[in-house]
PDB file of N, CA and C in Angstrom:
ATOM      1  N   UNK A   1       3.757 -14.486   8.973  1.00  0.00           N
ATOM      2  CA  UNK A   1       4.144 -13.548   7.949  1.00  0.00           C
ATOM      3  C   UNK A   1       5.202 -14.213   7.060  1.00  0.00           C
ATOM      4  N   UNK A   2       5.000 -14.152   5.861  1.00  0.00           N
ATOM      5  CA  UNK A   2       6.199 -14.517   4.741  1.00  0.00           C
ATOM      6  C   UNK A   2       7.033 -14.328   4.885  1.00  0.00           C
ATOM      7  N   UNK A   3       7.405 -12.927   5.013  1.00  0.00           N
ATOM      8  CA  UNK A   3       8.352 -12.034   5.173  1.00  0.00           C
ATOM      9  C   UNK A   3       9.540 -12.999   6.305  1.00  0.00           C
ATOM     10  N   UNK A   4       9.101 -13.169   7.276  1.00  0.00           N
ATOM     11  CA  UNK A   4       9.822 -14.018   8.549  1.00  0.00           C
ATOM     12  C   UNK A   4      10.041 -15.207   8.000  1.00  0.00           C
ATOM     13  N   UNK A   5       9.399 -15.915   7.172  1.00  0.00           N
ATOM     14  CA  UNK A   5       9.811 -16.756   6.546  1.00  0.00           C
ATOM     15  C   UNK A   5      10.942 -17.530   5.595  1.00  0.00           C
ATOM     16  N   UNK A   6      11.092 -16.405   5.145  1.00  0.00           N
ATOM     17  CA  UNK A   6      12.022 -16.046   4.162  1.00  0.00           C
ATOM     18  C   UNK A   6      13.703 -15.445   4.795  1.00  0.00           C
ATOM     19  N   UNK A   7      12.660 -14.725   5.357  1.00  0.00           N
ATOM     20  CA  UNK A   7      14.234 -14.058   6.351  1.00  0.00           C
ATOM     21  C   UNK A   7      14.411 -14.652   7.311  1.00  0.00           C
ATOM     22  N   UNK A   8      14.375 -15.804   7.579  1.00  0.00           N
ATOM     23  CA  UNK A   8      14.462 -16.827   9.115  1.00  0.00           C
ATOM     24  C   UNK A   8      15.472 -16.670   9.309  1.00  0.00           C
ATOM     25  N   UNK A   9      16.997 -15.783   8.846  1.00  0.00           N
ATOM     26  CA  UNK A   9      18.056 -16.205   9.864  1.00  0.00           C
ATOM     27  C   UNK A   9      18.053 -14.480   9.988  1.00  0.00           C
ATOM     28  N   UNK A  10      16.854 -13.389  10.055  1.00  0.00           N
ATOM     29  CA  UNK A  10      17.150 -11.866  10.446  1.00  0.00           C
ATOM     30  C   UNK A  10      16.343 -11.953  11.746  1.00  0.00           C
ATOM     31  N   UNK A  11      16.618 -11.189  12.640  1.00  0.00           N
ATOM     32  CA  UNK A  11      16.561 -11.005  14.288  1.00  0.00           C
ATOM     33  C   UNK A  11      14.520 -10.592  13.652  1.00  0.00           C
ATOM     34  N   UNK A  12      13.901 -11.273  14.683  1.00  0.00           N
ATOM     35  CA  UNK A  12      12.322 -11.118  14.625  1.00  0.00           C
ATOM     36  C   UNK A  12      11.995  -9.672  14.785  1.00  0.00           C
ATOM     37  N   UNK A  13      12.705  -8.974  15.139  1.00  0.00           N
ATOM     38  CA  UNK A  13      12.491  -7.743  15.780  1.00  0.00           C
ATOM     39  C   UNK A  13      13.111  -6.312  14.161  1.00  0.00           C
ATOM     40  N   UNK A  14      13.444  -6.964  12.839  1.00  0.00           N
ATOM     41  CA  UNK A  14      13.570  -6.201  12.032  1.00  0.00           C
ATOM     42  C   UNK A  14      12.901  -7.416  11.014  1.00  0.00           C
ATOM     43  N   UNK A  15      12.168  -7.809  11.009  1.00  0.00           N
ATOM     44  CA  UNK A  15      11.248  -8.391   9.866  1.00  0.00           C
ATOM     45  C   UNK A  15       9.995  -7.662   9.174  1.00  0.00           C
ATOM     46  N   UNK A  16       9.822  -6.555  10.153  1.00  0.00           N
ATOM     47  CA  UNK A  16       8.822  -6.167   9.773  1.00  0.00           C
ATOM     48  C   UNK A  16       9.250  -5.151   8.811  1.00  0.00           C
ATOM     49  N   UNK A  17      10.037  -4.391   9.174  1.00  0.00           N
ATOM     50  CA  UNK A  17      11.065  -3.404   8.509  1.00  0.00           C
ATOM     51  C   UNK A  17      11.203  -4.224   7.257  1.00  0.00           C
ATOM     52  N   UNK A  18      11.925  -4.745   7.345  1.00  0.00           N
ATOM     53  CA  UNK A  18      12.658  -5.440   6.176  1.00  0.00           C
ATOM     54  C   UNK A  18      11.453  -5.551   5.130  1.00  0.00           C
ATOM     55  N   UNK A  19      10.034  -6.176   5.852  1.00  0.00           N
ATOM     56  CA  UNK A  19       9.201  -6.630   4.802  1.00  0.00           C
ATOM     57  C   UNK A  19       8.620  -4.855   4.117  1.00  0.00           C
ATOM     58  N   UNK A  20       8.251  -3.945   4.679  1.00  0.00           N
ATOM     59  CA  UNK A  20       8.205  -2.730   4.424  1.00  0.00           C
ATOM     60  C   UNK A  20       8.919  -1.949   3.832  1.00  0.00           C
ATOM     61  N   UNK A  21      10.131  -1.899   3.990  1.00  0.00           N
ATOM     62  CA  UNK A  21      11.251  -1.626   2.632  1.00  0.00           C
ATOM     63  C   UNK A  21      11.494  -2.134   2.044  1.00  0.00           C
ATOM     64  N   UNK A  22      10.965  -3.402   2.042  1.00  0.00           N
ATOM     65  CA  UNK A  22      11.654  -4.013   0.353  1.00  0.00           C
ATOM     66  C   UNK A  22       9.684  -3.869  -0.249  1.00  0.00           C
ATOM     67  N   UNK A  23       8.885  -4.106   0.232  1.00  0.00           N
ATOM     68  CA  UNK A  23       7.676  -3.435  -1.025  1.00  0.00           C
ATOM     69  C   UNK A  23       7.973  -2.114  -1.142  1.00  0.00           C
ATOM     70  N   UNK A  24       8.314  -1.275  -0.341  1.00  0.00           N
ATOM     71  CA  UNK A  24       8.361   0.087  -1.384  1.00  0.00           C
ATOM     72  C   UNK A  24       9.265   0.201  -1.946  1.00  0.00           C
ATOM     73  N   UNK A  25      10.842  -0.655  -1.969  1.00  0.00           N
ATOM     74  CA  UNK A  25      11.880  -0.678  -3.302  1.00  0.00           C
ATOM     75  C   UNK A  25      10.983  -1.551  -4.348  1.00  0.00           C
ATOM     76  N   UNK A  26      10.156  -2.318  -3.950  1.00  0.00           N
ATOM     77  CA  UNK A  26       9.609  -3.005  -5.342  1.00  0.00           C
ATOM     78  C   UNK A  26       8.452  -2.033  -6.224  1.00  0.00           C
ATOM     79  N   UNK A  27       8.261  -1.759  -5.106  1.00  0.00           N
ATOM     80  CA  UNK A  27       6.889  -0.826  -5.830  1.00  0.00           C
ATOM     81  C   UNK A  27       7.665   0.475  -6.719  1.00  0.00           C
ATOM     82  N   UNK A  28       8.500   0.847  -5.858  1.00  0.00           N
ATOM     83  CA  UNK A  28       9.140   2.353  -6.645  1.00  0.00           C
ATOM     84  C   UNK A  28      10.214   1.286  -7.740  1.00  0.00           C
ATOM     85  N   UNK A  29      10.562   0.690  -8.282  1.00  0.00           N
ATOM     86  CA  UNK A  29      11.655   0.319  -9.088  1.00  0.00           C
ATOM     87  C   UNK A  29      10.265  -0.574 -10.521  1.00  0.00           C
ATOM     88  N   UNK A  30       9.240  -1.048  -9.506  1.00  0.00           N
ATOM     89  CA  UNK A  30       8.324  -1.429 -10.684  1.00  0.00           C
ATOM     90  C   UNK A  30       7.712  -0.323 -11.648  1.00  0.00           C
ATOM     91  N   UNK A  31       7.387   1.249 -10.810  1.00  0.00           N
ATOM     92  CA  UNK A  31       7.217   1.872 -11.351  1.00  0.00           C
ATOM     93  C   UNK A  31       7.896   2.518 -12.448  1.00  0.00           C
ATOM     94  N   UNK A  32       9.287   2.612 -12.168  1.00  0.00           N
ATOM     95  CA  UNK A  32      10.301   2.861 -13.048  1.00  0.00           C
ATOM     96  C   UNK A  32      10.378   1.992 -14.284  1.00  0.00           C
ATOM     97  N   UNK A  33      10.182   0.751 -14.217  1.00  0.00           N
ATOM     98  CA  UNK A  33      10.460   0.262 -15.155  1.00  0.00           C
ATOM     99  C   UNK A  33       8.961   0.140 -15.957  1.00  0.00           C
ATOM    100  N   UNK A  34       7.904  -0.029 -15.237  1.00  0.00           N
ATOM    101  CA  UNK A  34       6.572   0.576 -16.413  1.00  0.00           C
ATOM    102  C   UNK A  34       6.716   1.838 -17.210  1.00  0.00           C
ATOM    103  N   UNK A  35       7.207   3.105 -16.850  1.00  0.00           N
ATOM    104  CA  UNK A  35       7.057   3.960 -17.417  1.00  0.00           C
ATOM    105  C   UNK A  35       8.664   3.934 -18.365  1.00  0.00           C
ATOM    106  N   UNK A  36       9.672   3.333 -17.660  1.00  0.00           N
ATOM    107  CA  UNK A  36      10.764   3.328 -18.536  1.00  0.00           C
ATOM    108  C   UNK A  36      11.550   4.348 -18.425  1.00  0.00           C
ATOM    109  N   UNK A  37      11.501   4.968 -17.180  1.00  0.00           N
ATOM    110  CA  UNK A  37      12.404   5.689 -16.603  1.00  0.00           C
ATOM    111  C   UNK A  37      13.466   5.090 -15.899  1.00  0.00           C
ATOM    112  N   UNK A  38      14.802   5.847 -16.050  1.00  0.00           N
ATOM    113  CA  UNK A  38      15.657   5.240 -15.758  1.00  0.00           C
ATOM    114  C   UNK A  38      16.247   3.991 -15.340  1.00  0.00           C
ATOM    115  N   UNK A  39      15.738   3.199 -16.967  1.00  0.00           N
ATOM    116  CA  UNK A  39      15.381   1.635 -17.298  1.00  0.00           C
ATOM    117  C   UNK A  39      16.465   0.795 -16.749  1.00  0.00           C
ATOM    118  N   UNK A  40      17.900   1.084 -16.952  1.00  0.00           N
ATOM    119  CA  UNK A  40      19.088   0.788 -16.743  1.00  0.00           C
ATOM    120  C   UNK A  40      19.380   0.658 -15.060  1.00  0.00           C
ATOM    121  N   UNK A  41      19.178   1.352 -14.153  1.00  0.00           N
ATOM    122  CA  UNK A  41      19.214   1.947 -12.740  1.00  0.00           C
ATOM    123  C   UNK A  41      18.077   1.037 -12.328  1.00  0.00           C
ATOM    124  N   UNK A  42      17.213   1.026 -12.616  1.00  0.00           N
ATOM    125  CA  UNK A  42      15.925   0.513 -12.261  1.00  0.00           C
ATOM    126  C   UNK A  42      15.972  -1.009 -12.265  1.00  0.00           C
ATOM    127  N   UNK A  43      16.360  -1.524 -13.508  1.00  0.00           N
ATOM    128  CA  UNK A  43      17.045  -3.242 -13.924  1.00  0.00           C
ATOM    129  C   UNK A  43      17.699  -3.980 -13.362  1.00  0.00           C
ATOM    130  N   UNK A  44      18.990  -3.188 -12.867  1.00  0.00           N
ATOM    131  CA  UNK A  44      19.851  -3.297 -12.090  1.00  0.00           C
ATOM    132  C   UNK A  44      19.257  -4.024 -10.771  1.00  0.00           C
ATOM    133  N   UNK A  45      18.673  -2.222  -9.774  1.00  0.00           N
ATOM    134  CA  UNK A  45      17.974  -2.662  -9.056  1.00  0.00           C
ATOM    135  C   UNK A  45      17.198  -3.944  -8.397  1.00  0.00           C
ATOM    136  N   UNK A  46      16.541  -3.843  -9.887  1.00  0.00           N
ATOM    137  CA  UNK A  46      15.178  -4.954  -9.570  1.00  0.00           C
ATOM    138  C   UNK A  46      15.758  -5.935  -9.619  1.00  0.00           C
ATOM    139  N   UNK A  47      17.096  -6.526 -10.418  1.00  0.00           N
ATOM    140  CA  UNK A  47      17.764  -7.513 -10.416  1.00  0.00           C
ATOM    141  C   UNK A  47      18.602  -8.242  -9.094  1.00  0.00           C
ATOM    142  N   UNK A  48      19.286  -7.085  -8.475  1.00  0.00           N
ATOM    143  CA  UNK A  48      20.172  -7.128  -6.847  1.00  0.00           C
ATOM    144  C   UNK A  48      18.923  -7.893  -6.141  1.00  0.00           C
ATOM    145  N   UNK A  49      17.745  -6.854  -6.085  1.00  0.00           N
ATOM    146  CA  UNK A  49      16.833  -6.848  -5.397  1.00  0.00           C
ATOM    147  C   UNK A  49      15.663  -8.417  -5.123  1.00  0.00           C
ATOM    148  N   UNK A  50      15.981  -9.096  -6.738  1.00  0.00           N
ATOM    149  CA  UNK A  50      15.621 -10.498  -6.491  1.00  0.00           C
ATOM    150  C   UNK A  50      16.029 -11.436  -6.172  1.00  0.00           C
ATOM    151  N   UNK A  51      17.759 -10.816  -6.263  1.00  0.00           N
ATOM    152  CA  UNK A  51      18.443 -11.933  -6.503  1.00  0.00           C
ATOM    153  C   UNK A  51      18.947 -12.136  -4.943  1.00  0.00           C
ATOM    154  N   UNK A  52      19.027 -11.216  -4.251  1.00  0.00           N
ATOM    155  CA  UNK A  52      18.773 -11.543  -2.666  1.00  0.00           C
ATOM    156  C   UNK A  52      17.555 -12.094  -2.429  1.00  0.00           C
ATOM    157  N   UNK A  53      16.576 -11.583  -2.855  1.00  0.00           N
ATOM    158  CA  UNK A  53      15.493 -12.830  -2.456  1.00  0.00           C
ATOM    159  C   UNK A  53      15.631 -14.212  -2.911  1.00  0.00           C
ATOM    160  N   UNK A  54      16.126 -14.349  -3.775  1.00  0.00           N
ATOM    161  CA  UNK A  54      16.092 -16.048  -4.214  1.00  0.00           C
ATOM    162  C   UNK A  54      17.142 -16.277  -3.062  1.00  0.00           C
ATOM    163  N   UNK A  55      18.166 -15.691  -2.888  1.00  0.00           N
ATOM    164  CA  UNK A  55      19.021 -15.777  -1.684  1.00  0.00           C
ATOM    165  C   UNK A  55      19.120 -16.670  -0.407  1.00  0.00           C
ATOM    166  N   UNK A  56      18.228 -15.349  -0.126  1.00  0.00           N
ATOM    167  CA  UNK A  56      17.094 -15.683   1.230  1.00  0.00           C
ATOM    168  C   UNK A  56      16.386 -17.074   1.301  1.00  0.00           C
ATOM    169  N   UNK A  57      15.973 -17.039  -0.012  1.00  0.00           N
ATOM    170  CA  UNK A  57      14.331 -18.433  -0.279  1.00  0.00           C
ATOM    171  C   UNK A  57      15.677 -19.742  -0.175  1.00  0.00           C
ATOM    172  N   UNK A  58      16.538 -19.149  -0.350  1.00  0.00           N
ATOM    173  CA  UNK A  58      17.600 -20.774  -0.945  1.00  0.00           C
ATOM    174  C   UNK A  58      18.286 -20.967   0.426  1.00  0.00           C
ATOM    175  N   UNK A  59      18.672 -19.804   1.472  1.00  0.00           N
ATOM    176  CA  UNK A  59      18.832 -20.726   2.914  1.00  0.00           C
ATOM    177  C   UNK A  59      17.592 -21.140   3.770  1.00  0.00           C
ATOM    178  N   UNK A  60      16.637 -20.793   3.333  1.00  0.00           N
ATOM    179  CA  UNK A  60      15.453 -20.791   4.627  1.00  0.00           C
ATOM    180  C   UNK A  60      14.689 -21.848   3.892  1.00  0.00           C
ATOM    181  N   UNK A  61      14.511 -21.936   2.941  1.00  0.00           N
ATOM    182  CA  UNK A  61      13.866 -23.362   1.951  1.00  0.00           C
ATOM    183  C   UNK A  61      14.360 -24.242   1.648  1.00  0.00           C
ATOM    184  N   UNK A  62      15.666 -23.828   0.807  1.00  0.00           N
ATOM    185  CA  UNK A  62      16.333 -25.004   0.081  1.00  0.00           C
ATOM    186  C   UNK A  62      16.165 -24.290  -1.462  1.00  0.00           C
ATOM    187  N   UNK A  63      17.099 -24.900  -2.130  1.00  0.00           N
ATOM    188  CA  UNK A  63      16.902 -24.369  -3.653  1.00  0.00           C
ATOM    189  C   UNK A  63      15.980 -24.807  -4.113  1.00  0.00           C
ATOM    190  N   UNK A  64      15.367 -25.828  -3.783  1.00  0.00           N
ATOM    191  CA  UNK A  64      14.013 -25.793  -4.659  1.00  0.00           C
ATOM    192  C   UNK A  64      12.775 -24.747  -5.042  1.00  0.00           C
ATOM    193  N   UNK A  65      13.068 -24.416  -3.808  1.00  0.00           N
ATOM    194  CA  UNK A  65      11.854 -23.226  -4.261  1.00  0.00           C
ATOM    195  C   UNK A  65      11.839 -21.762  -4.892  1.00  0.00           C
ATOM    196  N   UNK A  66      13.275 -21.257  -4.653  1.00  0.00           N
ATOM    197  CA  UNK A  66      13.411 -20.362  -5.802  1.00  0.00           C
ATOM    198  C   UNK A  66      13.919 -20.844  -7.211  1.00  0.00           C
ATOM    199  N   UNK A  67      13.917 -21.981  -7.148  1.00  0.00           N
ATOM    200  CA  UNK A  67      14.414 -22.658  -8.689  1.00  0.00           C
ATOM    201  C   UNK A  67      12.689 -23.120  -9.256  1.00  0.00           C
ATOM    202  N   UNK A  68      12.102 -23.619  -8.633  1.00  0.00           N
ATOM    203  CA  UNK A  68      10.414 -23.702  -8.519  1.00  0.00           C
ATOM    204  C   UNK A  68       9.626 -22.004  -9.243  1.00  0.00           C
ATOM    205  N   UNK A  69      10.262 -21.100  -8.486  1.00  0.00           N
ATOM    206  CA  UNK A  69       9.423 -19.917  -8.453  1.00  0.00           C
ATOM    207  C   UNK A  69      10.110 -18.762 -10.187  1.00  0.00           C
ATOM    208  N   UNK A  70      11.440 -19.467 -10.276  1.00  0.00           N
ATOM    209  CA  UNK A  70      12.332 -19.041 -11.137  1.00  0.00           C
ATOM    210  C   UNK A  70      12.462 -17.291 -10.444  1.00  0.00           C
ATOM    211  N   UNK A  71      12.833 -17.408  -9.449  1.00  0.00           N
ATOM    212  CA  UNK A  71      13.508 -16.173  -8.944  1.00  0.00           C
ATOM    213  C   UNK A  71      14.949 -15.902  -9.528  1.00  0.00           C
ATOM    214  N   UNK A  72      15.934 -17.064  -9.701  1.00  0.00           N
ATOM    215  CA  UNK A  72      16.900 -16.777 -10.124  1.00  0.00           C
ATOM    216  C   UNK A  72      16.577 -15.820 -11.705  1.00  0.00           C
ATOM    217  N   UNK A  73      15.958 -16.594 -12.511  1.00  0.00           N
ATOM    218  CA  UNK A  73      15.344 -16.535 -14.209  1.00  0.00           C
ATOM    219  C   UNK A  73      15.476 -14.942 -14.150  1.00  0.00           C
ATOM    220  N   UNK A  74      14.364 -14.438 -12.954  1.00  0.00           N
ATOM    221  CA  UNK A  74      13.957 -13.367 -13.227  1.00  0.00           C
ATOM    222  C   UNK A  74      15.186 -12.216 -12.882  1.00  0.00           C
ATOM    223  N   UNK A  75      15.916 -12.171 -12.013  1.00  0.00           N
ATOM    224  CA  UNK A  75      17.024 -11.866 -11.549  1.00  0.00           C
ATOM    225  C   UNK A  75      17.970 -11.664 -12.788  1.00  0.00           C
ATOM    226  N   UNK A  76      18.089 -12.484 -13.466  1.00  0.00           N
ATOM    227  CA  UNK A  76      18.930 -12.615 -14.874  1.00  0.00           C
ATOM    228  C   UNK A  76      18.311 -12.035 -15.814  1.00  0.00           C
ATOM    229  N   UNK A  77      17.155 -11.884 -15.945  1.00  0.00           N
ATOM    230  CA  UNK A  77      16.660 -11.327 -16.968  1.00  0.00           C
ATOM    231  C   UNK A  77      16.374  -9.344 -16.705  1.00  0.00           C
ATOM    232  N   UNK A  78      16.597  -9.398 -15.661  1.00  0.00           N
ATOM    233  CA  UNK A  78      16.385  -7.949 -15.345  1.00  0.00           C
ATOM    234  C   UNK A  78      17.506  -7.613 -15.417  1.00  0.00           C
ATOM    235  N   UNK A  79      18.669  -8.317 -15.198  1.00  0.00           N
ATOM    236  CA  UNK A  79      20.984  -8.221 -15.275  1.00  0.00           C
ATOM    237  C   UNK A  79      20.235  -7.890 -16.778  1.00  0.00           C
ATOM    238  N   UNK A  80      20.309  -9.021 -17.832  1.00  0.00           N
ATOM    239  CA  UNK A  80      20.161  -8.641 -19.077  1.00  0.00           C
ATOM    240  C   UNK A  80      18.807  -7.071 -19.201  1.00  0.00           C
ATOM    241  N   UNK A  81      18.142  -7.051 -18.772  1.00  0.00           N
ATOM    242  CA  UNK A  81      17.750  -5.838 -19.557  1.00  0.00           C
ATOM    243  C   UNK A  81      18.461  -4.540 -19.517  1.00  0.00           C
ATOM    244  N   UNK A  82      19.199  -4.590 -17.942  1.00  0.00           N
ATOM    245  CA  UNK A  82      20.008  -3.307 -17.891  1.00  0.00           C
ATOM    246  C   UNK A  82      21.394  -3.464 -19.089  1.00  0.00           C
ATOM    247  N   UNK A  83      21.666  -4.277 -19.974  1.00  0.00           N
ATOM    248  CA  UNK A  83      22.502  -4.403 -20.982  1.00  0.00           C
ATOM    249  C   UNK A  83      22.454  -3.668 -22.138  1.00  0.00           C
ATOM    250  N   UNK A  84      20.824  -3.495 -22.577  1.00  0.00           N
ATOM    251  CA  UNK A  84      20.237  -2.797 -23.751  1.00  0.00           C
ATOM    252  C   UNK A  84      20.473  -1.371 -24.009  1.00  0.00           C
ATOM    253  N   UNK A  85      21.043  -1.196 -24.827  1.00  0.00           N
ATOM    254  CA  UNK A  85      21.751   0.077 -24.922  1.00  0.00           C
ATOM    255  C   UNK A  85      20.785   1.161 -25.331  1.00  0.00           C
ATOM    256  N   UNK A  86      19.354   0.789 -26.191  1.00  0.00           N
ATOM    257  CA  UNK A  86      18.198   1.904 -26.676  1.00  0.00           C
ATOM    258  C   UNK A  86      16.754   1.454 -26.130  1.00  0.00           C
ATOM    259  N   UNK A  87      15.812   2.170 -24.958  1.00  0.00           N
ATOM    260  CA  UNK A  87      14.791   1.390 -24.725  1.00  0.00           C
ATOM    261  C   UNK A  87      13.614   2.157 -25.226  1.00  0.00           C
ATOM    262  N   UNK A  88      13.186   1.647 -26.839  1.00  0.00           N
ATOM    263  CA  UNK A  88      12.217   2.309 -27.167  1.00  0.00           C
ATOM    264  C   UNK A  88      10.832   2.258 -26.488  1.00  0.00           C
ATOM    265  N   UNK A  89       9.996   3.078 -26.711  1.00  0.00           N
ATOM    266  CA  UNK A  89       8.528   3.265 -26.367  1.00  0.00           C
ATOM    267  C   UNK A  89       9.043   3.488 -24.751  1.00  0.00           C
ATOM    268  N   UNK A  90       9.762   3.782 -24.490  1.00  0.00           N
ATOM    269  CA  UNK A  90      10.080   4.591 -23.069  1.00  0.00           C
ATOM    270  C   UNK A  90      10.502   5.821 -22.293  1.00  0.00           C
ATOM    271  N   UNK A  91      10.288   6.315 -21.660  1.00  0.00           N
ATOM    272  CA  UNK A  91      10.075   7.613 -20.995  1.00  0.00           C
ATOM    273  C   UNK A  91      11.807   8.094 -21.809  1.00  0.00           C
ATOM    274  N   UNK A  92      12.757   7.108 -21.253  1.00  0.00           N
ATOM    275  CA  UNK A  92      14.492   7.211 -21.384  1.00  0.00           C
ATOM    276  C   UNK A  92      14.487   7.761 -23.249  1.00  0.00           C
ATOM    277  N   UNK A  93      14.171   6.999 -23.946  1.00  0.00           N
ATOM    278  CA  UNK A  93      14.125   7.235 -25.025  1.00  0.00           C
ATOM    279  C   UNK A  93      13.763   8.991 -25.583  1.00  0.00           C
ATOM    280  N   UNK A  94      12.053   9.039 -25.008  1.00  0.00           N
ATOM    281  CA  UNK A  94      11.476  10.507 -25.382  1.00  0.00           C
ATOM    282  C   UNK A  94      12.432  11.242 -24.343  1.00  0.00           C
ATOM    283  N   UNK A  95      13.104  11.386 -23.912  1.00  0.00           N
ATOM    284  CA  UNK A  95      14.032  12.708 -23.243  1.00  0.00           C
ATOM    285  C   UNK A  95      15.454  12.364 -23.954  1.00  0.00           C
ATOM    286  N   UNK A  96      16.160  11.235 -24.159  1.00  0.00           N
ATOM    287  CA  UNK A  96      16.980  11.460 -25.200  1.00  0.00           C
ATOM    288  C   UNK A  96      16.567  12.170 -26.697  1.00  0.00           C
ATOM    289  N   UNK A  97      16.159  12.232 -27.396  1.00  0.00           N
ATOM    290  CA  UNK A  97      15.489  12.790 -28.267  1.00  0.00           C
ATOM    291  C   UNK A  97      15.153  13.963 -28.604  1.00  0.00           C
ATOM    292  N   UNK A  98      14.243  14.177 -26.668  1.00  0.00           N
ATOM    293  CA  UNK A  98      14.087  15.719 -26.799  1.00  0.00           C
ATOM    294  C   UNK A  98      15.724  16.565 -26.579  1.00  0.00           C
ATOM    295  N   UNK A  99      16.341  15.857 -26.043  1.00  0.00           N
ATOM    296  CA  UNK A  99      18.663  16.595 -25.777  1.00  0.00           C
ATOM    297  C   UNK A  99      18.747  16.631 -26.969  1.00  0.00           C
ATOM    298  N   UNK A 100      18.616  15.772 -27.891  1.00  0.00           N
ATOM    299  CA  UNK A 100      19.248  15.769 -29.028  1.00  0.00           C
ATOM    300  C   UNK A 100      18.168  16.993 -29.984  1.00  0.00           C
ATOM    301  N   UNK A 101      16.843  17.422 -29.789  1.00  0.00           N
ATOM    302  CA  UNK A 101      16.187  18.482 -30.718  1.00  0.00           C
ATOM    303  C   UNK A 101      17.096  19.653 -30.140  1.00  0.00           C
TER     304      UNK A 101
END
């Protein structure tokens, strides 16, 4: 399993866990950010959330491979999106809009 892979220094006996809650934080925070709900919260998120994985990949691999995979890149770029102060064509947007009618 990957998952054990990655997490080689977490006890064998919560890998499975681990690999099971972090797809459904990915899955529920990907969803958020397709529809553009709570874009900011969600960015954040997805950002913590990689940036422990490159983490992980950088004691159990070596930096090459999250520098390879650009886990860091993506990590930073999700820090920067939670920066954006207006996210048009997004859910956040049409409910500001509708407060303000």
């Amino acid at each position: 399993m990957y998952a054990g892979k990655v997490n080689s220094f977490a006890p064998k006996s919560l890998i499975s866990a681990i690999a099971v809650t972090t797809t459904i934080i990915e899955s529920f925070l990907a969803l958020l950010l397709f529809f553009g709900y709570q874009t900011r919260l969600a960015s954040i998120g997805a950002a913590v959330l990689t940036f422990l994985f490159a983490l992980a990949m950088w004691y159990s691999f070596g930096i090459k491979d999250p520098l390879d995979y650009s886990v860091f890149t993506f990590s930073a770029g999700a820090f920067l999106l939670s920066t954006v102060n207006e996210y048009r064509w997004s859910l956040d947007e049409i409910i500001l809009k509708n407060k303000n009618n």
